[in-house]
Protein backbone atom coordinates (compact mmCIF):
# COMPACT_ATOMS: atom_id res chain seq x y z
CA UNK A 1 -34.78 2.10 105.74
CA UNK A 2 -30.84 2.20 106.19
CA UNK A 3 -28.44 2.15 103.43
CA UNK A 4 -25.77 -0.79 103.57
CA UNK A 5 -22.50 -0.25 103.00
CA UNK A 6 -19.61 -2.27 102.42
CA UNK A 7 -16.04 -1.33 102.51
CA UNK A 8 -13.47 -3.49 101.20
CA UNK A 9 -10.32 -3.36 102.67
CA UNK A 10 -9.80 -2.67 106.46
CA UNK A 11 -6.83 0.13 106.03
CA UNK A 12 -6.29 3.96 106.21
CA UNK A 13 -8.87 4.26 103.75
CA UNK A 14 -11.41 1.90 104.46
CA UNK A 15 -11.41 4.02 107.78
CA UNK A 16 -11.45 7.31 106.92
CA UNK A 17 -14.23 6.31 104.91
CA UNK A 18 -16.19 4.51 107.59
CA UNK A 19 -15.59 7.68 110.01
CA UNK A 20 -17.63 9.96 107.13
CA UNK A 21 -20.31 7.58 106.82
CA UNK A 22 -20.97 8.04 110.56
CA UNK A 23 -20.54 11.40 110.23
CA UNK A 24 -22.97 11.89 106.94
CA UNK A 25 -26.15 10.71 108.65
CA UNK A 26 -27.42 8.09 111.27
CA UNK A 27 -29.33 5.46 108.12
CA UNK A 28 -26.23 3.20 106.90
CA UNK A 29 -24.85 0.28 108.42
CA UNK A 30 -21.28 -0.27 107.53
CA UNK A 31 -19.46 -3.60 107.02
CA UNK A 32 -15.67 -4.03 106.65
CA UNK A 33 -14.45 -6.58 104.90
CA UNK A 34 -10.58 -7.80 105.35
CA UNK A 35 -9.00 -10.43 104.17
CA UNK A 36 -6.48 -10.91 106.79
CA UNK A 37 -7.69 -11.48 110.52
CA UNK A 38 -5.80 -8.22 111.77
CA UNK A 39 -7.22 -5.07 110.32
CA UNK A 40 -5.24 -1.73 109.46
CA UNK A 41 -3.62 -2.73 107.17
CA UNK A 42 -0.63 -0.44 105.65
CA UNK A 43 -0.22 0.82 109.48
CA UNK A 44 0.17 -2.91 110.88
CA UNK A 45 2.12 -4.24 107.55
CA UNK A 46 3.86 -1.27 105.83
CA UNK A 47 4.74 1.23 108.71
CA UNK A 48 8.06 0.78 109.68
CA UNK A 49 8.05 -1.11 112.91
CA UNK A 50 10.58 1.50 114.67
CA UNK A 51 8.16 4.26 113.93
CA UNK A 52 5.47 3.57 116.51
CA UNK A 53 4.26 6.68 116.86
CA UNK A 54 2.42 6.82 113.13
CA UNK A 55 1.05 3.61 114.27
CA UNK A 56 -0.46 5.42 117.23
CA UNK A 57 -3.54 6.16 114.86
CA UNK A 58 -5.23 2.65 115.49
CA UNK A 59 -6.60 4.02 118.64
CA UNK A 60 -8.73 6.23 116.54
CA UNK A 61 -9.63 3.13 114.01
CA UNK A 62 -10.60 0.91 116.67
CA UNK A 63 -12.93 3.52 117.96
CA UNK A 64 -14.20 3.78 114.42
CA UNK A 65 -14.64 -0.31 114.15
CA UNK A 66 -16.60 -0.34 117.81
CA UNK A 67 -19.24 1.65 116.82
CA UNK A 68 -22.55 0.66 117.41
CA UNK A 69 -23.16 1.22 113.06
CA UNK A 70 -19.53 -0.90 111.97
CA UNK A 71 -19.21 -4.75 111.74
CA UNK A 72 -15.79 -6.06 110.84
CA UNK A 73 -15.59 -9.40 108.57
CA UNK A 74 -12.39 -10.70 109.38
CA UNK A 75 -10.73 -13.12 107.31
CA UNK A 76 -13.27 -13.03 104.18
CA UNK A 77 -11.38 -12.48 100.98
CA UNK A 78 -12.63 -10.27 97.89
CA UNK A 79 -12.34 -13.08 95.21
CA UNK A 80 -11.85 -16.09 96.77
CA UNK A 81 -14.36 -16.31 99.67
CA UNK A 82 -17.35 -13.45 98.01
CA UNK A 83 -17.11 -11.82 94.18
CA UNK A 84 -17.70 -8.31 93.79
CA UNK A 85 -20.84 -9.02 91.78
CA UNK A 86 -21.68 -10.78 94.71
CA UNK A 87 -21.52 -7.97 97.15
CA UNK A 88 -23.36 -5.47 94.75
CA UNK A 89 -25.78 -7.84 94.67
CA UNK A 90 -26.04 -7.40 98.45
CA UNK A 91 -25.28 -3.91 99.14
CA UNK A 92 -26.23 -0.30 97.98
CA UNK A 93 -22.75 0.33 97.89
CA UNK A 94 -19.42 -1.19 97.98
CA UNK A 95 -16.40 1.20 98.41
CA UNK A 96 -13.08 -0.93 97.11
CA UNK A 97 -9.97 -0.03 99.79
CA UNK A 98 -7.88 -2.43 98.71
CA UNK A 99 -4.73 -0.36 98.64
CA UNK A 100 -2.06 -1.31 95.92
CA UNK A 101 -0.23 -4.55 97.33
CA UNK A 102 1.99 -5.29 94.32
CA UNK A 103 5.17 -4.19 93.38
CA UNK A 104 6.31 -2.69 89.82
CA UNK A 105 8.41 -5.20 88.39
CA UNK A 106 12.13 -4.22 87.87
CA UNK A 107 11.73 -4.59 84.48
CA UNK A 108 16.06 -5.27 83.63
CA UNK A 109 17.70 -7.69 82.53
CA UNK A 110 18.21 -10.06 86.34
CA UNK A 111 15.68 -8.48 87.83
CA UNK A 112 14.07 -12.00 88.37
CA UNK A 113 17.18 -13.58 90.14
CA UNK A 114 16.61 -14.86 93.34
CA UNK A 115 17.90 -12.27 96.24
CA UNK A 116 15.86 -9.12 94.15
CA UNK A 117 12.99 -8.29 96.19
CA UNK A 118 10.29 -5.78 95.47
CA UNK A 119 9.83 -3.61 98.48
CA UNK A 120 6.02 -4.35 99.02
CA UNK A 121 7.21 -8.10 99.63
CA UNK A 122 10.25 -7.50 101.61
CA UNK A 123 8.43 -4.81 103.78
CA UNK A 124 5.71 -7.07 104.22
CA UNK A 125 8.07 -9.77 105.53
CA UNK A 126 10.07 -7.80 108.41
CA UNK A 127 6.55 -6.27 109.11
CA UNK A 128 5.10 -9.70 109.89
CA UNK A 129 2.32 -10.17 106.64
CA UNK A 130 1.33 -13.62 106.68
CA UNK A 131 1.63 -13.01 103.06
CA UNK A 132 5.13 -12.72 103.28
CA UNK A 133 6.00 -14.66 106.38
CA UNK A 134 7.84 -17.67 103.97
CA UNK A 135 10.06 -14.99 102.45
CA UNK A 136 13.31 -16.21 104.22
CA UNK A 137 15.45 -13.48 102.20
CA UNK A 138 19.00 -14.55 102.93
CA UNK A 139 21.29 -11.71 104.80
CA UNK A 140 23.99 -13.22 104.48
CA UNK A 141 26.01 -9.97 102.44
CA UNK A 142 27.95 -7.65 102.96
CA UNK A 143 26.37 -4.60 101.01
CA UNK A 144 22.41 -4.33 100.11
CA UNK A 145 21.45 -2.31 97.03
CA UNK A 146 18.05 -0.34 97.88
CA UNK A 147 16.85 0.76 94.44
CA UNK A 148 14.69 4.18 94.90
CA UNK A 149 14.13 7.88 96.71
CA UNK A 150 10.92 7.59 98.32
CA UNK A 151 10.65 7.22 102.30
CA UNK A 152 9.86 3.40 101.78
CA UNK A 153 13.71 2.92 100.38
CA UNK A 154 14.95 4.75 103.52
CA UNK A 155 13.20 2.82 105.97
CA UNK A 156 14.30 -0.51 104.41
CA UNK A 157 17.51 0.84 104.95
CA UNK A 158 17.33 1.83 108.13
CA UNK A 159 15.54 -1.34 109.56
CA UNK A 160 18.64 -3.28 107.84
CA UNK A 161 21.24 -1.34 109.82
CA UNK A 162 19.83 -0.91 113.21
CA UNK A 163 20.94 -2.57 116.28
CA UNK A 164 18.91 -4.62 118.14
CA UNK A 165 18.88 -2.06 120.99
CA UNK A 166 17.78 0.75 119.18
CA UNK A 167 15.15 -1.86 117.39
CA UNK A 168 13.89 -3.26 121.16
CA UNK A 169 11.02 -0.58 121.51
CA UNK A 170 9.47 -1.69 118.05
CA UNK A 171 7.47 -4.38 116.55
CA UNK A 172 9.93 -6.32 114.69
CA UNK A 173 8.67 -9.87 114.64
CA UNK A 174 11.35 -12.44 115.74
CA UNK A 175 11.91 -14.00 112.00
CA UNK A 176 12.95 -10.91 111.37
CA UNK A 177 14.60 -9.91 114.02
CA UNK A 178 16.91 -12.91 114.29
CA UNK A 179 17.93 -12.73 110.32
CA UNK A 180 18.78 -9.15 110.51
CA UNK A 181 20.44 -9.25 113.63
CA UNK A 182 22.50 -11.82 112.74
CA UNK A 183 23.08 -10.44 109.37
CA UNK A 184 26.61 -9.78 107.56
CA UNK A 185 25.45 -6.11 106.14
CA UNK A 186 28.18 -3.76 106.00
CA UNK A 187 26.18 -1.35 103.64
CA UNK A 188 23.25 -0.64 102.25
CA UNK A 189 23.08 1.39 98.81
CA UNK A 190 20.29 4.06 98.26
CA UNK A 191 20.19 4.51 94.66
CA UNK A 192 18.11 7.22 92.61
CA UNK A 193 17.68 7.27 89.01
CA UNK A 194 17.85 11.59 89.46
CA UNK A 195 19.37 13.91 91.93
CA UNK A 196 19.65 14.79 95.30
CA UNK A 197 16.92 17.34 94.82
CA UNK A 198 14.30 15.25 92.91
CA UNK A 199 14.38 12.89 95.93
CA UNK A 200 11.11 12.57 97.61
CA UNK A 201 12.71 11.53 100.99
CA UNK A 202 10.99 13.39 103.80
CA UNK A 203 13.35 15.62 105.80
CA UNK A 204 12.42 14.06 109.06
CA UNK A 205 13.10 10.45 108.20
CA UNK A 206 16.47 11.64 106.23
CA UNK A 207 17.86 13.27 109.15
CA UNK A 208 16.92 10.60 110.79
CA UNK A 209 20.02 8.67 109.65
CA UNK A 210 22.39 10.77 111.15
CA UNK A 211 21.51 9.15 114.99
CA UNK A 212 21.50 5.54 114.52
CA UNK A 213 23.90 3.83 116.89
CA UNK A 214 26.54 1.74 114.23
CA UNK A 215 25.52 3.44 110.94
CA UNK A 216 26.70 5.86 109.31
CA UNK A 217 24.66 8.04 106.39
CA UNK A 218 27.34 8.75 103.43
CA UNK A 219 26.67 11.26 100.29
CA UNK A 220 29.65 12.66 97.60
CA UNK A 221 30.47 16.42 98.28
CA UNK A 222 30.58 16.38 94.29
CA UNK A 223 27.00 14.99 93.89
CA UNK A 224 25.61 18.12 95.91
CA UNK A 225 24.49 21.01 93.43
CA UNK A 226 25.39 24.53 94.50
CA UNK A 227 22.04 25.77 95.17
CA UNK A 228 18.35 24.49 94.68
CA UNK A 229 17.67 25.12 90.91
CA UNK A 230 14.92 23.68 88.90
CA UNK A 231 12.09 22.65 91.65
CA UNK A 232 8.86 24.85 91.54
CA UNK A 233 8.15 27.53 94.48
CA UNK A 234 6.71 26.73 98.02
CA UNK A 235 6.81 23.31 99.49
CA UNK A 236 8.61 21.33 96.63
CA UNK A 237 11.34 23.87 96.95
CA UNK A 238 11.21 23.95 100.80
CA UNK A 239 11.71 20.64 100.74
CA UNK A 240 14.37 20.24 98.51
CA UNK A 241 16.74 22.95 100.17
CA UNK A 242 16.31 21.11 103.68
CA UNK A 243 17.34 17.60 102.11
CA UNK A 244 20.36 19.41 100.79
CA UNK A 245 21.42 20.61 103.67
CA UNK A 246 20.87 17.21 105.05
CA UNK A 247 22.67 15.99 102.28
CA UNK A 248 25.51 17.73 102.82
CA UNK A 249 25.88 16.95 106.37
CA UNK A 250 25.98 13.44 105.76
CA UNK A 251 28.73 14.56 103.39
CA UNK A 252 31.33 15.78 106.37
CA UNK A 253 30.80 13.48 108.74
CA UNK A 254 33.76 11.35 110.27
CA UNK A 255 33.70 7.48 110.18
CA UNK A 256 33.96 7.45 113.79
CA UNK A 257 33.30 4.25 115.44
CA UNK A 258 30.27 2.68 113.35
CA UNK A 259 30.41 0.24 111.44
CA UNK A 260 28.40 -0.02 108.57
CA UNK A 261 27.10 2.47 106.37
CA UNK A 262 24.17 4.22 104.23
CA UNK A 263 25.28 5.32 101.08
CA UNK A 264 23.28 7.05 98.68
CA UNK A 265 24.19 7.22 94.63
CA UNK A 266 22.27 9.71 92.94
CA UNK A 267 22.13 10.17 88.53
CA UNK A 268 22.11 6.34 88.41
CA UNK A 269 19.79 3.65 87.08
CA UNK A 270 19.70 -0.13 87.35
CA UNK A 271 21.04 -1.70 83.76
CA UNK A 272 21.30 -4.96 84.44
CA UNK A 273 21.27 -7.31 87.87
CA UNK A 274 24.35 -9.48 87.68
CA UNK A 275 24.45 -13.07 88.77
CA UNK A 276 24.62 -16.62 87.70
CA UNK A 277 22.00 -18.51 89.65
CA UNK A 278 21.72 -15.62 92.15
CA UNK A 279 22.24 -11.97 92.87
CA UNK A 280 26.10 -11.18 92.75
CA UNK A 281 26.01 -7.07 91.31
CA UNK A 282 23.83 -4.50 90.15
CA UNK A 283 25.15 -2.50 86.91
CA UNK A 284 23.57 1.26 86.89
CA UNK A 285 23.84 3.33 84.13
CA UNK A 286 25.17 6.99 85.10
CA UNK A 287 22.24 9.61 83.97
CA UNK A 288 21.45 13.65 83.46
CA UNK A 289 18.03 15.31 83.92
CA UNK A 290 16.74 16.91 80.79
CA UNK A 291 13.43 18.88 81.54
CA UNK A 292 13.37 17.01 84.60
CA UNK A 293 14.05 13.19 83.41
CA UNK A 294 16.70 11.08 83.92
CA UNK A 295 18.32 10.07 80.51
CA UNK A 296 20.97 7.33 80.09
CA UNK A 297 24.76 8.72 79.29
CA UNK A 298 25.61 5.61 78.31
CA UNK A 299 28.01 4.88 80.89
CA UNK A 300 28.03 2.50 83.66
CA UNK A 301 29.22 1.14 86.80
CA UNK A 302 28.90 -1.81 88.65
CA UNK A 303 28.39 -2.50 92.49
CA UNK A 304 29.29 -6.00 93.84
CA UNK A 305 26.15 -6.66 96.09
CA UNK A 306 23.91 -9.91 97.48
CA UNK A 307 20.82 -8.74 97.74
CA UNK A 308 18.03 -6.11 95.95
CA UNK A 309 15.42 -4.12 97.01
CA UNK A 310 13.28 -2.21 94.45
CA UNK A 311 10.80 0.07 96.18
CA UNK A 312 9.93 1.83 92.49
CA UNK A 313 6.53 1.77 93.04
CA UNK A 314 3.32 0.14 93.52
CA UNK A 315 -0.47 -0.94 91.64
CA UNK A 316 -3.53 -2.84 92.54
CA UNK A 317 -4.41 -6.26 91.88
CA UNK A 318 -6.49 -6.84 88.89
CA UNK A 319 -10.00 -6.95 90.47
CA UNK A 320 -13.25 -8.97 87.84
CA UNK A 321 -15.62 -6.44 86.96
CA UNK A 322 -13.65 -3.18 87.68
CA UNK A 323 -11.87 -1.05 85.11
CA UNK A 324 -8.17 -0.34 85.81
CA UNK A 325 -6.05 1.99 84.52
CA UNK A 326 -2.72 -0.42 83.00
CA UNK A 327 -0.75 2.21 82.90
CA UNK A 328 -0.99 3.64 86.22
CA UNK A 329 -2.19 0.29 87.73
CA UNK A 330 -5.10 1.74 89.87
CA UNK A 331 -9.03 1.68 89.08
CA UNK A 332 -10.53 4.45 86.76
CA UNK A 333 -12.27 6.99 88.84
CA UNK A 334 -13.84 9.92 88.54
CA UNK A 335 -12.48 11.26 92.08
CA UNK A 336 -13.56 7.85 93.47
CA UNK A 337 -16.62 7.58 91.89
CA UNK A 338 -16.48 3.86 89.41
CA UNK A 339 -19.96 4.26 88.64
CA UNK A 340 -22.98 4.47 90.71
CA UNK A 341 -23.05 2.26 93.49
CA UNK A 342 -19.12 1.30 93.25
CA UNK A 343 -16.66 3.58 94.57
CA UNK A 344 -12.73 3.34 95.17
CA UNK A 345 -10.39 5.16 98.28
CA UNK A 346 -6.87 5.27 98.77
CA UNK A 347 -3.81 4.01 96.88
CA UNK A 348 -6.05 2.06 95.27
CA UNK A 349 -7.96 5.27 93.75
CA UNK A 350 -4.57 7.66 93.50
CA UNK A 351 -1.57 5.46 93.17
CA UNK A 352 0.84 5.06 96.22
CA UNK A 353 0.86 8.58 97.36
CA UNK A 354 0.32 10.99 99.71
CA UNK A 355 0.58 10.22 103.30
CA UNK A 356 -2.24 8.69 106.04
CA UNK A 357 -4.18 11.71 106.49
CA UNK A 358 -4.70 12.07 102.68
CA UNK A 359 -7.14 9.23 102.70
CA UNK A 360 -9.47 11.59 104.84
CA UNK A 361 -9.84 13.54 101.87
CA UNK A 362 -10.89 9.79 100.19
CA UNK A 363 -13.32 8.94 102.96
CA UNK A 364 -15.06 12.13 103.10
CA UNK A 365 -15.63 12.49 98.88
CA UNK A 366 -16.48 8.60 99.12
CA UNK A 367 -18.97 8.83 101.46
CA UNK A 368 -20.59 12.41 99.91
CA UNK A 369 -20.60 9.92 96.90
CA UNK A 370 -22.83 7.43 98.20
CA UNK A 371 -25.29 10.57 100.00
CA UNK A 372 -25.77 11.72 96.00
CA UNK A 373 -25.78 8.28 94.36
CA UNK A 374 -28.02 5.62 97.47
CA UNK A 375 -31.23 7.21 97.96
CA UNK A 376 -33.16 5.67 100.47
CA UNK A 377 -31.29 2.20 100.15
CA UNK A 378 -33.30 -0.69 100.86
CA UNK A 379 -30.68 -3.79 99.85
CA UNK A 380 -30.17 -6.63 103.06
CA UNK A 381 -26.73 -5.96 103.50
CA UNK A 382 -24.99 -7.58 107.04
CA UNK A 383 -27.44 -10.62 106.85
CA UNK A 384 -27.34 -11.59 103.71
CA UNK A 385 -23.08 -11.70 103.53
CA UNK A 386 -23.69 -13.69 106.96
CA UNK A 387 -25.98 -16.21 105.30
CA UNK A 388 -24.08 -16.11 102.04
CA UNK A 389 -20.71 -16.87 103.80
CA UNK A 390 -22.32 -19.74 106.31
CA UNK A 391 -23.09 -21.26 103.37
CA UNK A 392 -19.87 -21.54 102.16
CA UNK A 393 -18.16 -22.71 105.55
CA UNK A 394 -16.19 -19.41 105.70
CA UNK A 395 -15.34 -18.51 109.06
CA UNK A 396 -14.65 -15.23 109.67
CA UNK A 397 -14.06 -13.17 113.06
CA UNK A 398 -15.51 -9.80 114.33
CA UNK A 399 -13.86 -6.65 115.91
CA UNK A 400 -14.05 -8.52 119.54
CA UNK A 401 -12.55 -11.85 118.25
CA UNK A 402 -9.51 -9.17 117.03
CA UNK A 403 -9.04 -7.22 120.50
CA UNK A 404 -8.29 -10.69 121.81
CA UNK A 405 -5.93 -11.59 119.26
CA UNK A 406 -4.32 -8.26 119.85
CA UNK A 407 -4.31 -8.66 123.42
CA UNK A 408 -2.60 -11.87 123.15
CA UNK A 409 0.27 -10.29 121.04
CA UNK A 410 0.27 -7.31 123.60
CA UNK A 411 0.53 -9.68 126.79
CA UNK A 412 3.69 -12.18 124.87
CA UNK A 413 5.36 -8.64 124.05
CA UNK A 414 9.39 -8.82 125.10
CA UNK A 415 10.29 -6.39 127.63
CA UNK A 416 9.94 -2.57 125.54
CA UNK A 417 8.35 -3.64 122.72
CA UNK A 418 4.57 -2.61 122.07
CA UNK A 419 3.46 -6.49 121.18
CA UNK A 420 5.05 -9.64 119.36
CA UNK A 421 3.35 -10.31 116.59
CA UNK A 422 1.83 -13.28 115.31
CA UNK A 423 2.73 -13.86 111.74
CA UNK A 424 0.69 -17.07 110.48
CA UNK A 425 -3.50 -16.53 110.60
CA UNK A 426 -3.54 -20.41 111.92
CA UNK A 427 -1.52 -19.08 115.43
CA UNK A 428 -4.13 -16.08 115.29
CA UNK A 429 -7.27 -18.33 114.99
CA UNK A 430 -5.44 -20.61 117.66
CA UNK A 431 -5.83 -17.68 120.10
CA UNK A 432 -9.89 -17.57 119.49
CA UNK A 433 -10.28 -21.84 119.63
């Protein structure tokens, strides 16, 4: 008798989980369950679409999804289409890899003017989410205020300021495409509530800045400490001494040619977004670390600016039936463990961190999990989500019905560019009828 297993959530985690399963033993069958028709999720609607190359890994998923033990449920979404209870019901385990879709609210006075975006929305909109695909942010500004120092802040950046040359080899879905290319951006603001040190930029997508075509990366000489003080031993420190140098590089360079710019302000937080009826300013207030916080001076600045980005962070979705942690906004876990027959993977388990790989480490405790906690299993599984969704008139599509999506974004791909991507799930369910 085979243990079922179902894995909400057809991402980095849901994965790397489904690879250990295989791995643990040949009695499970595994189902993946995605609400959206395309799987992958963070690598297909959160990778930058100029960095390719990390989206490389989908060879290795689709091997994962094509095995003779994995069906994909396409299109069937957790809440709306089958309840949780409902899967339990089904399953002898479900492992929840829903990731953490929404954004932390820039919680300032403003912050809900039109033109302020949280990043998982805007991100989601240049990436092609069908989520986001209505967005319609409007460009039409000359300077861009990107509020955070993680990797997601400089990509937005970077995606803004690009030309369409050095964009022709991604993924960038026309909508996009056509706003940002015919945008009036002169410069985008990077702004960090703490220093250049704290910044959790990785080196290789900082000194990435310092090639683009028309852009130009800018820093203050004054904001640039001496010497890395304050950051623990080994790869923290590491870190932080090759972003200063970085740092400082961008703090030399010539104007040249190029014409726009990347700025980064460091020791500042948003106050206040300014506007009457829309975004016109952001007001930061200037700040010092104490013990390794940022605390308010007091004083403040303002910069003149059309549109806002806040990448400050992500949670999960509330979710019927599964404890969350309100301050954190991901489920309580005991290293992915809910409770016996429920388990959790990826951001939604940890919080927004770490990078791809770490959801190996997800997969693998996950599915050593579900060894301990299954036994011999025994519950239908597959056939009973099949007849339980028939029932309902929910169509969804399987791994093949995908690779001919995919092939028909491959084969309408302009010349370069890996595929053009279809952004609405009726144009994707077109391709199959």
């Amino acid at each position: 008798m085979s243990v079922s297993i179902a894995i909400v959530g057809a991402g980095p985690g849901g994965f790397y989980t489904a690879a250990a399963l295989i791995k643990s033993g040949p009695d499970c069958r595994i189902d993946m369950i995605e609400a959206l028709p395309a799987p992958y999720g963070l690598i297909r609607g959160g990778v930058a679409p100029d960095h390719q190359r990390t989206k490389a890994v989908t060879r290795t998923f689709a091997k994962i999804a094509a095995h003779e033990r994995v069906a994909y449920f396409g299109c069937v979404r957790l809440g709306r289409d089958v309840s949780l209870a409902e899967l339990r019901d089904r399953y002898d385990a479900v492992v929840l890899a829903l990731g953490a879709p929404l954004d932390r609210k820039l919680a300032v006075s403003g912050g809900d003017l039109p033109g302020v975006y949280g990043a998982a929305s805007f991100v989601g909109w240049y990436n092609g989410h069908p989520d986001f695909a209505d967005l319609a942010p409007d460009l039409n500004v000359k300077r861009v205020c990107v509020i955070g120092n993680g990797n997601v802040a400089l990509d937005v950046a970077r995606v803004l300021v690009k030309t369409p040359s050095e964009m022709a080899s991604s993924d960038l879905p026309d909508h996009a495409a056509k706003a940002i290319q015919g945008a009036a951006i002169q410069e985008v603001a990077v702004i960090g509530r703490r220093g250049p040190l704290q910044a959790k930029f990785t080196n290789k997508e900082l000194r990435e800045l310092g090639g683009l075509a028309d852009c130009l990366p800018c820093t203050d000489a004054e904001d640039m400490p001496d010497a890395v003080t304050g950051v623990a031993a080994g790869r923290a420190k590491r870190l932080a001494e090759k972003n200063l140098e970085t740092f400082r590089d961008f703090a030399c360079r010539e104007a040249a040619e190029r014409r726009k710019r990347i700025r980064f302000f460091f020791n500042a937080r948003p106050a206040e977004v300014l506007g009457e009826g829309r975004v016109e300013g952001l007001r930061l207030e200037r700040t010092r670390l104490r013990d390794g916080r940022a605390q308010g001076t007091g004083e403040t600045f303002d910069l003149s600016c059309g549109l806002v980005v806040s990448a400050i962070g992500y949670r999960m979705a509330p979710l019927e039936g599964v404890p969350m942690d309100t301050e954190t906004g991901v489920v309580r876990n005991r290293d992915g463990r809910v409770e016996a027959g429920l388990y959790v993977v990826g951001w939604a388990k940890r919080g927004p961190t770490g990078v791809i790989g770490t959801n190996k480490h997800d997969g693998d405790a996950a599915a050593a999990q579900i060894a301990l906690d299954a036994g011999p299993g025994g519950r239908p599984g597959r056939g009973a989500l099949e007849e339980l969704l028939r029932s309902r008139g929910i169509r969804w599509i399987d791994f093949q019905d995908w690779r001919r999506i995919d092939a028909a974004e491959i084969a309408a791909a302009p010349k370069g560019a890996p595929r053009q991507k279809l952004i609405r799930i009726n144009d994707m369910l077109a391709i199959l009828d």
